[in-house]
C-alpha atoms as a PDB file:
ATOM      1  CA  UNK A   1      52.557 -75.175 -59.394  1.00  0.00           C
ATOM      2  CA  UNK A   2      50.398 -75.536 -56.507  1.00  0.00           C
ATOM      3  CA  UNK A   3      47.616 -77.550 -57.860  1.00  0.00           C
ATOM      4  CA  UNK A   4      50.542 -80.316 -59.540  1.00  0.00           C
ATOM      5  CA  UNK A   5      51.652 -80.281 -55.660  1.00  0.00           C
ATOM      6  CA  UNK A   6      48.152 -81.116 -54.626  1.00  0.00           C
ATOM      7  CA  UNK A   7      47.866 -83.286 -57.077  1.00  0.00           C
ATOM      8  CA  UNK A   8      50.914 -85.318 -56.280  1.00  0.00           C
ATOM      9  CA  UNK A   9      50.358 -85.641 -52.089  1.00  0.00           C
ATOM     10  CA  UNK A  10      46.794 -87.088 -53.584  1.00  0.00           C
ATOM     11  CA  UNK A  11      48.181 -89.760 -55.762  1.00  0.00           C
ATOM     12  CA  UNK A  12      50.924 -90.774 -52.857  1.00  0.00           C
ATOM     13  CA  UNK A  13      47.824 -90.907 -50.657  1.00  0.00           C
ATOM     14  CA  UNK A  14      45.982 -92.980 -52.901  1.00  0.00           C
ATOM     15  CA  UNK A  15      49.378 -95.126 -53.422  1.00  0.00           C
ATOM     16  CA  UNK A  16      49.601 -95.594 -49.386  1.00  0.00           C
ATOM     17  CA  UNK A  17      46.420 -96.408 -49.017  1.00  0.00           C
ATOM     18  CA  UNK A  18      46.435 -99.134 -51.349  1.00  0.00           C
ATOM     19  CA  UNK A  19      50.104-100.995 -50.444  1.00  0.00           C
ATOM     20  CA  UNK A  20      49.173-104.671 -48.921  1.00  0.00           C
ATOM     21  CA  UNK A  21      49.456-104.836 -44.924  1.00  0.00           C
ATOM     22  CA  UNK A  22      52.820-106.557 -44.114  1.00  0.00           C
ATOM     23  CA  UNK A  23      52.069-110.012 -42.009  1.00  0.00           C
ATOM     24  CA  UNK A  24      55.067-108.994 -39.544  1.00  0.00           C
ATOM     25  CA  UNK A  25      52.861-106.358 -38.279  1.00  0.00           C
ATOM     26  CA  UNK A  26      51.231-108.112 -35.736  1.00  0.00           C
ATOM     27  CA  UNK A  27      54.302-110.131 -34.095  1.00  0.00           C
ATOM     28  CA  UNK A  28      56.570-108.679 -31.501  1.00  0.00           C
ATOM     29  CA  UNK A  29      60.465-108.594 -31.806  1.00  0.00           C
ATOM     30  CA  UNK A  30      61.341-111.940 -29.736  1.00  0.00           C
ATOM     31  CA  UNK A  31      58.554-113.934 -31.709  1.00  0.00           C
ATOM     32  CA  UNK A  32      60.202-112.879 -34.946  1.00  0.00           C
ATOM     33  CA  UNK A  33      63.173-113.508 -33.549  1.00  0.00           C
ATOM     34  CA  UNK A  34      62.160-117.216 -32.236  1.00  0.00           C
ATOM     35  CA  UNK A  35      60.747-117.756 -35.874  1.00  0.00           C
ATOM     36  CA  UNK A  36      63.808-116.856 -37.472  1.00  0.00           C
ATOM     37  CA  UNK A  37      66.010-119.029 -35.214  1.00  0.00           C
ATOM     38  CA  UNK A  38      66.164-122.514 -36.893  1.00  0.00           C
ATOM     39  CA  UNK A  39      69.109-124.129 -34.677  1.00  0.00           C
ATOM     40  CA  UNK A  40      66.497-126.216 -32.346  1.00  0.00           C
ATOM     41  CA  UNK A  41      68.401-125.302 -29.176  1.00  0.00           C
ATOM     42  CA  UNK A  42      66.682-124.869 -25.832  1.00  0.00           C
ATOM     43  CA  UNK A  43      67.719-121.840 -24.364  1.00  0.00           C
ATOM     44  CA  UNK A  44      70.077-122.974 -21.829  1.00  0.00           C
ATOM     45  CA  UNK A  45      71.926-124.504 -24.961  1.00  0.00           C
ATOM     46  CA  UNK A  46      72.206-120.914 -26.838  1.00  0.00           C
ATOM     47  CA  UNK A  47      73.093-119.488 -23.279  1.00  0.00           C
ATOM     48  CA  UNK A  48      75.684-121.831 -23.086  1.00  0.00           C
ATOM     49  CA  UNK A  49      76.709-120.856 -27.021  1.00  0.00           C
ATOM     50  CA  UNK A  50      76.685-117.184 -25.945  1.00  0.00           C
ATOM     51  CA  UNK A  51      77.979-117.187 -22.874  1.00  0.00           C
ATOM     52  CA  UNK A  52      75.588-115.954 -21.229  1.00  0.00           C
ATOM     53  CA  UNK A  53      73.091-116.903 -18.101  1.00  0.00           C
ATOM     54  CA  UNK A  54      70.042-119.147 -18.996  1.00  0.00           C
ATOM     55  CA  UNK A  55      66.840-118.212 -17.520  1.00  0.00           C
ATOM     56  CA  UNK A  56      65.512-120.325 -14.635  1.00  0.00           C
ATOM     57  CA  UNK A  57      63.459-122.723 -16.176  1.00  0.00           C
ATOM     58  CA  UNK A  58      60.855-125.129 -13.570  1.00  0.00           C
ATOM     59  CA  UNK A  59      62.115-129.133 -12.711  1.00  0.00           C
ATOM     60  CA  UNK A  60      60.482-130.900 -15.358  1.00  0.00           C
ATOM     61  CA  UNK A  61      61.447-134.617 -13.932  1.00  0.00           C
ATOM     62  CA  UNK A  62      62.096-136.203 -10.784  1.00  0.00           C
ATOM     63  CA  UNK A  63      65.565-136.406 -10.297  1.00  0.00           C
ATOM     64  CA  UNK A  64      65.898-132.822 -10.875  1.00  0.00           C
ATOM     65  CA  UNK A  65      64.561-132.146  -6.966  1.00  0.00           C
ATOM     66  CA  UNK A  66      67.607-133.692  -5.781  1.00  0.00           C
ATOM     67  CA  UNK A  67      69.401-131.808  -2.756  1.00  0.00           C
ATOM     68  CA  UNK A  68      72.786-131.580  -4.955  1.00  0.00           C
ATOM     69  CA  UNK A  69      71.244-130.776  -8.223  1.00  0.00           C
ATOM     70  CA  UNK A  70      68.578-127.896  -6.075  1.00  0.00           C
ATOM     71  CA  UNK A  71      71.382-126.600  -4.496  1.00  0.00           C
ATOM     72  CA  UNK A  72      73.589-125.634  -7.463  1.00  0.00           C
ATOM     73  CA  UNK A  73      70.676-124.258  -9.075  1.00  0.00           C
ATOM     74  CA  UNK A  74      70.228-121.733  -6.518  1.00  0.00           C
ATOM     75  CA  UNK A  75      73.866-121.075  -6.427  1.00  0.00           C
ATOM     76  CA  UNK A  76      73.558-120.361 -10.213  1.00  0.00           C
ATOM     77  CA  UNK A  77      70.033-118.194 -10.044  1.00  0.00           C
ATOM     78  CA  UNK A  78      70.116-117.103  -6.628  1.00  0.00           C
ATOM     79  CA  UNK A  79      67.179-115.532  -5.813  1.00  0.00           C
ATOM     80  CA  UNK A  80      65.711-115.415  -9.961  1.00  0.00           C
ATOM     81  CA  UNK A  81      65.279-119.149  -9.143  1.00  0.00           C
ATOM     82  CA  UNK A  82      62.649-118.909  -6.951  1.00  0.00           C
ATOM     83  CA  UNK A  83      63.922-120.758  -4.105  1.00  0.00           C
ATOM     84  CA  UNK A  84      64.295-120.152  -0.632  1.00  0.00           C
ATOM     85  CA  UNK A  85      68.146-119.653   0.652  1.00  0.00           C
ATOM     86  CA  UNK A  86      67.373-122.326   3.372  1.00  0.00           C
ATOM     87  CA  UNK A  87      68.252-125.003   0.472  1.00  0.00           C
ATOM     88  CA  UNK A  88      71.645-124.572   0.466  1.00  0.00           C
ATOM     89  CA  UNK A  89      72.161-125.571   4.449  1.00  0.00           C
ATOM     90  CA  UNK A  90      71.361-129.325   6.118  1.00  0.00           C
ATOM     91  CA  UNK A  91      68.321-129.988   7.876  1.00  0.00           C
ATOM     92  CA  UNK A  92      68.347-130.660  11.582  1.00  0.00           C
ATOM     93  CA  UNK A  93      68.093-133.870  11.191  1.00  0.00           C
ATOM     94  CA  UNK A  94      70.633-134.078   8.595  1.00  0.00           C
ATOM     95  CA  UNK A  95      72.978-131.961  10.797  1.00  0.00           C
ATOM     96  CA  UNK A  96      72.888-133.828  13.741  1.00  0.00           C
ATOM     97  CA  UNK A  97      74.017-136.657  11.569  1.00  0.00           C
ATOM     98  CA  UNK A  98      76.975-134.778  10.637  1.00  0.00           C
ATOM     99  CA  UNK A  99      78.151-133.585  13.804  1.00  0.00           C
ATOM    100  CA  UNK A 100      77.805-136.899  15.068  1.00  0.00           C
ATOM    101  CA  UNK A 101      79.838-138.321  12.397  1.00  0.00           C
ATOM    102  CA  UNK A 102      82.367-136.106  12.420  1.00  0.00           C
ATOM    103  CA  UNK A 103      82.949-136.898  16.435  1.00  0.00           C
ATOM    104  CA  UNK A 104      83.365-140.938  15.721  1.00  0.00           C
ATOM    105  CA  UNK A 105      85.441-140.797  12.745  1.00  0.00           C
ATOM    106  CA  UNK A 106      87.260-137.347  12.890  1.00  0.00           C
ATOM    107  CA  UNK A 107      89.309-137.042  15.723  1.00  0.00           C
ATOM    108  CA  UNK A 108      89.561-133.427  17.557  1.00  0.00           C
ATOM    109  CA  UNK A 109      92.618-131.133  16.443  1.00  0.00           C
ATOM    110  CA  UNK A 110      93.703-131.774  20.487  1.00  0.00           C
ATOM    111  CA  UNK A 111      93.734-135.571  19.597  1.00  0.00           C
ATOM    112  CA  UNK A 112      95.578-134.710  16.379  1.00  0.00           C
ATOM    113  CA  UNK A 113      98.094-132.504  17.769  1.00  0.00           C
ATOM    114  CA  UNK A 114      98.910-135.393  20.587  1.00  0.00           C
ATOM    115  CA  UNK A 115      98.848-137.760  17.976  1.00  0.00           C
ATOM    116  CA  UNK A 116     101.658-135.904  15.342  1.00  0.00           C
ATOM    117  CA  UNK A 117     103.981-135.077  18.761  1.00  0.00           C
ATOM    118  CA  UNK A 118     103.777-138.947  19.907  1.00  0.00           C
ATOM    119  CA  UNK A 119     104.792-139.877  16.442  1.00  0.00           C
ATOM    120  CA  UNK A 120     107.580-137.516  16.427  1.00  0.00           C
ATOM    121  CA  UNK A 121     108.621-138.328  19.580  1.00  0.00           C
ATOM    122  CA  UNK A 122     108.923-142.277  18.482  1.00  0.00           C
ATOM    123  CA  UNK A 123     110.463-141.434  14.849  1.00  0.00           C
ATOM    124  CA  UNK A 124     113.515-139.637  17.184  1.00  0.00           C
ATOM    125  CA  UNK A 125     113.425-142.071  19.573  1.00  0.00           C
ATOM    126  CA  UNK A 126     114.041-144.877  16.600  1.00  0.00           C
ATOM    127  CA  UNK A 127     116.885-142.447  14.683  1.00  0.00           C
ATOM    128  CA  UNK A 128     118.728-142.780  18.391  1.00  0.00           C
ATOM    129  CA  UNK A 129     118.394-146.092  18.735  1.00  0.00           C
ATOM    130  CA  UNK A 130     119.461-146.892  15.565  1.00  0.00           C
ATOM    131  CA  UNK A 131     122.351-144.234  16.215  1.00  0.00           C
ATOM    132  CA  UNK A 132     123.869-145.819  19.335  1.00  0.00           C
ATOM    133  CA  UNK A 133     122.921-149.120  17.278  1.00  0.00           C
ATOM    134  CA  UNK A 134     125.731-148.161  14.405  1.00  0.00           C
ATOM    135  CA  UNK A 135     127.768-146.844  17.307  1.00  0.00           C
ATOM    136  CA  UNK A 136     128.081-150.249  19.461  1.00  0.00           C
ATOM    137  CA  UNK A 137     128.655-152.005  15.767  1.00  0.00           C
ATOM    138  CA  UNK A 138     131.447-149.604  14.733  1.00  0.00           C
ATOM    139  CA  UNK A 139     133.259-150.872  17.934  1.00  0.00           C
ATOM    140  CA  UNK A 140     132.842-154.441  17.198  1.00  0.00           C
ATOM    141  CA  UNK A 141     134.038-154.153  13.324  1.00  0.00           C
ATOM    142  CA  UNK A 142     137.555-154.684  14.224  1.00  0.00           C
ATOM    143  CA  UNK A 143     137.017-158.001  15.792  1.00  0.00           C
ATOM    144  CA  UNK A 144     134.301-158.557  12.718  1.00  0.00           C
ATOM    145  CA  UNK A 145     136.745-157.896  10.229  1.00  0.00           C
ATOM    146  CA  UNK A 146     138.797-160.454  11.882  1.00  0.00           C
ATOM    147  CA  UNK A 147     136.863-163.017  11.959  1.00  0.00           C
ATOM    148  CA  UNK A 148     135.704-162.742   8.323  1.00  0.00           C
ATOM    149  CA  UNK A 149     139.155-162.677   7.424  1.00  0.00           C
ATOM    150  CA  UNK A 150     139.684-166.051   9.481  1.00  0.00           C
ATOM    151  CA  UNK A 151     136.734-167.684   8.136  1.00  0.00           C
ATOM    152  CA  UNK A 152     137.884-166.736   4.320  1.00  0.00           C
ATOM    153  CA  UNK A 153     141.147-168.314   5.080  1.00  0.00           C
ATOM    154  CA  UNK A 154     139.704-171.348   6.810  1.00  0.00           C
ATOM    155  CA  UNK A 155     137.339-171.806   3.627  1.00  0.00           C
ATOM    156  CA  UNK A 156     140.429-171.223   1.565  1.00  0.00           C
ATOM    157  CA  UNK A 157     142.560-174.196   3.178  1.00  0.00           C
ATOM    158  CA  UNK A 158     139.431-176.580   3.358  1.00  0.00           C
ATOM    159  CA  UNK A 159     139.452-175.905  -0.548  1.00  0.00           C
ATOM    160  CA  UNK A 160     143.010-176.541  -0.841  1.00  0.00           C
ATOM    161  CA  UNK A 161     142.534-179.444   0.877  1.00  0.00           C
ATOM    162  CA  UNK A 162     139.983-181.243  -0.969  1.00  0.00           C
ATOM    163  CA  UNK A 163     141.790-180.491  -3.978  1.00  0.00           C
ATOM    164  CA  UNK A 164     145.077-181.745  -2.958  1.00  0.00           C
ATOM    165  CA  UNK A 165     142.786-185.012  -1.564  1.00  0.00           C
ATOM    166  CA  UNK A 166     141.286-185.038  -5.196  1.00  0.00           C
ATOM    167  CA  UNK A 167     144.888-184.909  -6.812  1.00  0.00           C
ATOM    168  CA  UNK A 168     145.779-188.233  -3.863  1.00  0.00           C
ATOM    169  CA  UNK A 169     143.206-189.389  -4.945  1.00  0.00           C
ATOM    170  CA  UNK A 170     143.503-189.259  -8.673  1.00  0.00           C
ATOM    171  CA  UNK A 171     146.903-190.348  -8.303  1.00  0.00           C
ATOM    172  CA  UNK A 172     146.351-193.772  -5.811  1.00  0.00           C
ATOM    173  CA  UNK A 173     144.081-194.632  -8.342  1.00  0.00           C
ATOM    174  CA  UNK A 174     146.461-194.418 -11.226  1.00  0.00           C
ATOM    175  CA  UNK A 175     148.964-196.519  -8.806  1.00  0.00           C
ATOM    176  CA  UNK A 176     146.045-198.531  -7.801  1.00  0.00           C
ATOM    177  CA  UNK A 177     145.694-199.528 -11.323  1.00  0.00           C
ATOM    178  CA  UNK A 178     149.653-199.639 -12.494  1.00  0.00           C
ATOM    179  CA  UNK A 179     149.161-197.154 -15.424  1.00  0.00           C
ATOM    180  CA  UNK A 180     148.086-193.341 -16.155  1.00  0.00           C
ATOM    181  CA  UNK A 181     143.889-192.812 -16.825  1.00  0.00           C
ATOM    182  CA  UNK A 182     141.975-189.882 -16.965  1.00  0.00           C
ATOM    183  CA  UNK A 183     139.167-189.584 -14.436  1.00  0.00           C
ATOM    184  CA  UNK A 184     136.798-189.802 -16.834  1.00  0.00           C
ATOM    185  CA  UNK A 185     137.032-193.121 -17.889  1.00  0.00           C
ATOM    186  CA  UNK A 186     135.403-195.497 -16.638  1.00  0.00           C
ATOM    187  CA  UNK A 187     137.868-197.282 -15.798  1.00  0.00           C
ATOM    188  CA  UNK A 188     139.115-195.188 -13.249  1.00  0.00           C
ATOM    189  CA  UNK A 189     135.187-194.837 -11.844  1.00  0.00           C
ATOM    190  CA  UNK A 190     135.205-198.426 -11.507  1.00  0.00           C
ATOM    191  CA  UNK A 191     138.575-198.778  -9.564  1.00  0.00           C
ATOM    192  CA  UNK A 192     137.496-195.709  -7.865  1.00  0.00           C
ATOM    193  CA  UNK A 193     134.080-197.388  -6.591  1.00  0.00           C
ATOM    194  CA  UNK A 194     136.626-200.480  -5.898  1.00  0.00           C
ATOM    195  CA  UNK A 195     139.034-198.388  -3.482  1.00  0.00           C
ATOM    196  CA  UNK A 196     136.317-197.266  -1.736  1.00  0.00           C
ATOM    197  CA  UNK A 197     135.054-200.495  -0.838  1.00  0.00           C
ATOM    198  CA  UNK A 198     138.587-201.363   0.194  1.00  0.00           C
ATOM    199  CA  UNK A 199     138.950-198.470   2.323  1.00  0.00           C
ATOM    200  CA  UNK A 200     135.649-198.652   4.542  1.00  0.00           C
ATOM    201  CA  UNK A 201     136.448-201.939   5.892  1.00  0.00           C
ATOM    202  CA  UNK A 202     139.642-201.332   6.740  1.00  0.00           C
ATOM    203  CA  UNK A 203     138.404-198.316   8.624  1.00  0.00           C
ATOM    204  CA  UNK A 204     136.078-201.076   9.782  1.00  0.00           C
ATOM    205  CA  UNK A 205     138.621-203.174  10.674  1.00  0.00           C
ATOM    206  CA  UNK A 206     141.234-200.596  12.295  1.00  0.00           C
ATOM    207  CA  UNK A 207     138.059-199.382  14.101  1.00  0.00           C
ATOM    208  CA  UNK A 208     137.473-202.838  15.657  1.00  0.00           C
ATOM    209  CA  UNK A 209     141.088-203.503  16.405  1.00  0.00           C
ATOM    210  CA  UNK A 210     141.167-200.001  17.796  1.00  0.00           C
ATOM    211  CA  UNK A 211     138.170-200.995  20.113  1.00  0.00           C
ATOM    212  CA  UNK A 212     139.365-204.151  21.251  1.00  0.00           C
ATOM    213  CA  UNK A 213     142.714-203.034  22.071  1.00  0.00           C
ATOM    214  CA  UNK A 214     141.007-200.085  24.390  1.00  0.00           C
ATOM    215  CA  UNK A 215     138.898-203.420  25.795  1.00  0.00           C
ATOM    216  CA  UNK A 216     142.172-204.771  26.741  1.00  0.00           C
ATOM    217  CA  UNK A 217     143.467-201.822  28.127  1.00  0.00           C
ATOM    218  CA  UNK A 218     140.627-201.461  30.516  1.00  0.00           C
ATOM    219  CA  UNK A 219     140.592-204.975  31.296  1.00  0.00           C
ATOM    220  CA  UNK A 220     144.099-204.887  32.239  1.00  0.00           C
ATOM    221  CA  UNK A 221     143.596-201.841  34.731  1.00  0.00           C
ATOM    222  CA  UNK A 222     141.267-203.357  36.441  1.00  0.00           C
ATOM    223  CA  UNK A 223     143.392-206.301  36.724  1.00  0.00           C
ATOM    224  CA  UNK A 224     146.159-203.881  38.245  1.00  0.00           C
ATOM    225  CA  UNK A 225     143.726-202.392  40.671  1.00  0.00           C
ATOM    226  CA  UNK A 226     142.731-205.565  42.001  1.00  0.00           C
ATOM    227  CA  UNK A 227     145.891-206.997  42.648  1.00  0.00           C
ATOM    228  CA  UNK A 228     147.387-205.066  45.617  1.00  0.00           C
ATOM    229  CA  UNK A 229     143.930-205.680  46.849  1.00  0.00           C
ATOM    230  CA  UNK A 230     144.196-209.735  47.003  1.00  0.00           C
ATOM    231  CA  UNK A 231     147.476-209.100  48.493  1.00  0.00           C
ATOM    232  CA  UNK A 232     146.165-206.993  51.341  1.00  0.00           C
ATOM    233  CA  UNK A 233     143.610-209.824  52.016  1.00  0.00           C
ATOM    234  CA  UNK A 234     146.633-212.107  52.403  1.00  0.00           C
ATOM    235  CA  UNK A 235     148.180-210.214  54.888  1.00  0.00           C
ATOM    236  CA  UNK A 236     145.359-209.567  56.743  1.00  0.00           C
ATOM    237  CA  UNK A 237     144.173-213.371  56.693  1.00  0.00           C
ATOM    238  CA  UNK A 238     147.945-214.231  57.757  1.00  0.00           C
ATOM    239  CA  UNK A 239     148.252-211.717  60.450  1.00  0.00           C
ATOM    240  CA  UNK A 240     145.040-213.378  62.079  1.00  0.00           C
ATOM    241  CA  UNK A 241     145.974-216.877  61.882  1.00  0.00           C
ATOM    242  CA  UNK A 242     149.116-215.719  64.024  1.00  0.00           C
ATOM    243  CA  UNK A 243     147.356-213.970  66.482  1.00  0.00           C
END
């Protein structure tokens, strides 16, 4: 029993010794890793898959040094990144800049305080005005109401009127021309434009006859007025012929 023991450690031996070296040997975990990974992401893509943190990787282009774009790479890598914390706050320069900007085109909270009571003060200052406005009004809305009444009514009878002249009208025409026509005809537009003629000159004519007899009238005053004055002249030349 021992020597089939013996003999069977030997031929394992022999078996061992003669297996093929495996070509994985040589290569670390990661590498076999990275060679069984066929996705062709860059890291900060597969970070992004596994949510998880990227490494820091170096700028590879230009536009990567910019302030914004350094800054939230420190933010993201802090210290890992390689960068010194002085990044993330202005340069002198850069900060004198802002403080001066801020003092032309932000005003101080003082300024801002004075500036929201002011505007207070005038939005209160318009509500009373406006108050004492609706007051005064409120007195005057009897008399307002009374005069819109009056000027309704007066519109009212100056409508009445020219309809009642439109019905004279309608119906001097119809005498005008001895029998009854509609308005529409043009008949009646015709006798119409007739009458009117007719009627402007004899305004015309009671206008002149109006005018001359005023003329008279005046002329005969005067001829009152100077009457007793020839006759005081008379006297007077009389009274010296005596004398």
């Amino acid at each position: 029993e021992e020597k089939n023991d013996t003999n069977e450690t030997a031929n394992n031996a022999t078996i061992e010794e003669t297996k093929p070296e495996s070509k994985w040997v040589h290569y670390t975990d990661d590498e076999i890793m990275a060679i069984r990974d066929k996705s062709g992401l860059s890291p900060q893509l597969k970070a992004i898959k596994n949510s998880e943190l990227s490494k820091p990787e170096r700028f590879q282009y230009l536009h990567q040094y910019r302030e914004n774009n350094v800054r939230r790479y420190y933010a993201k890598y802090g210290k890992k990144s390689g960068l010194k914390p002085g990044v993330m706050w202005p340069s002198k320069a850069k900060f004198e800049f802002i403080k001066q900007f801020e003092a032309t085109f932000y005003p101080s909270l003082e300024k801002l305080w004075a500036d929201a009571k002011a505007e207070k003060e005038a939005a209160e200052k318009e509500i009373r005005q406006r108050e004492a406005e609706i007051a005064a009004n409120l007195k005057k809305l009897p008399q307002l109401k009374k005069e819109f009444f009056a000027k309704l009514e007066s519109k009212r009878l100056e409508a009445e009127a020219e309809r009642t002249k439109k019905e004279k009208l309608i119906q001097d025409i119809r005498e005008y021309l001895g029998y009854d026509v509609d308005p529409g005809d043009i008949r009646f537009q015709e006798a119409l434009l007739k009458k009117e003629e007719e009627d402007k000159l004899k305004a015309k004519a009671e206008k002149k006859i109006s005018k001359q007899a005023k003329l008279l009238a005046k002329i005969a005053e005067m001829t009152a007025e100077e009457k007793p004055a020839d006759s005081e002249t008379k006297q007077n030349a009389s009274q010296n012929k005596k004398e």
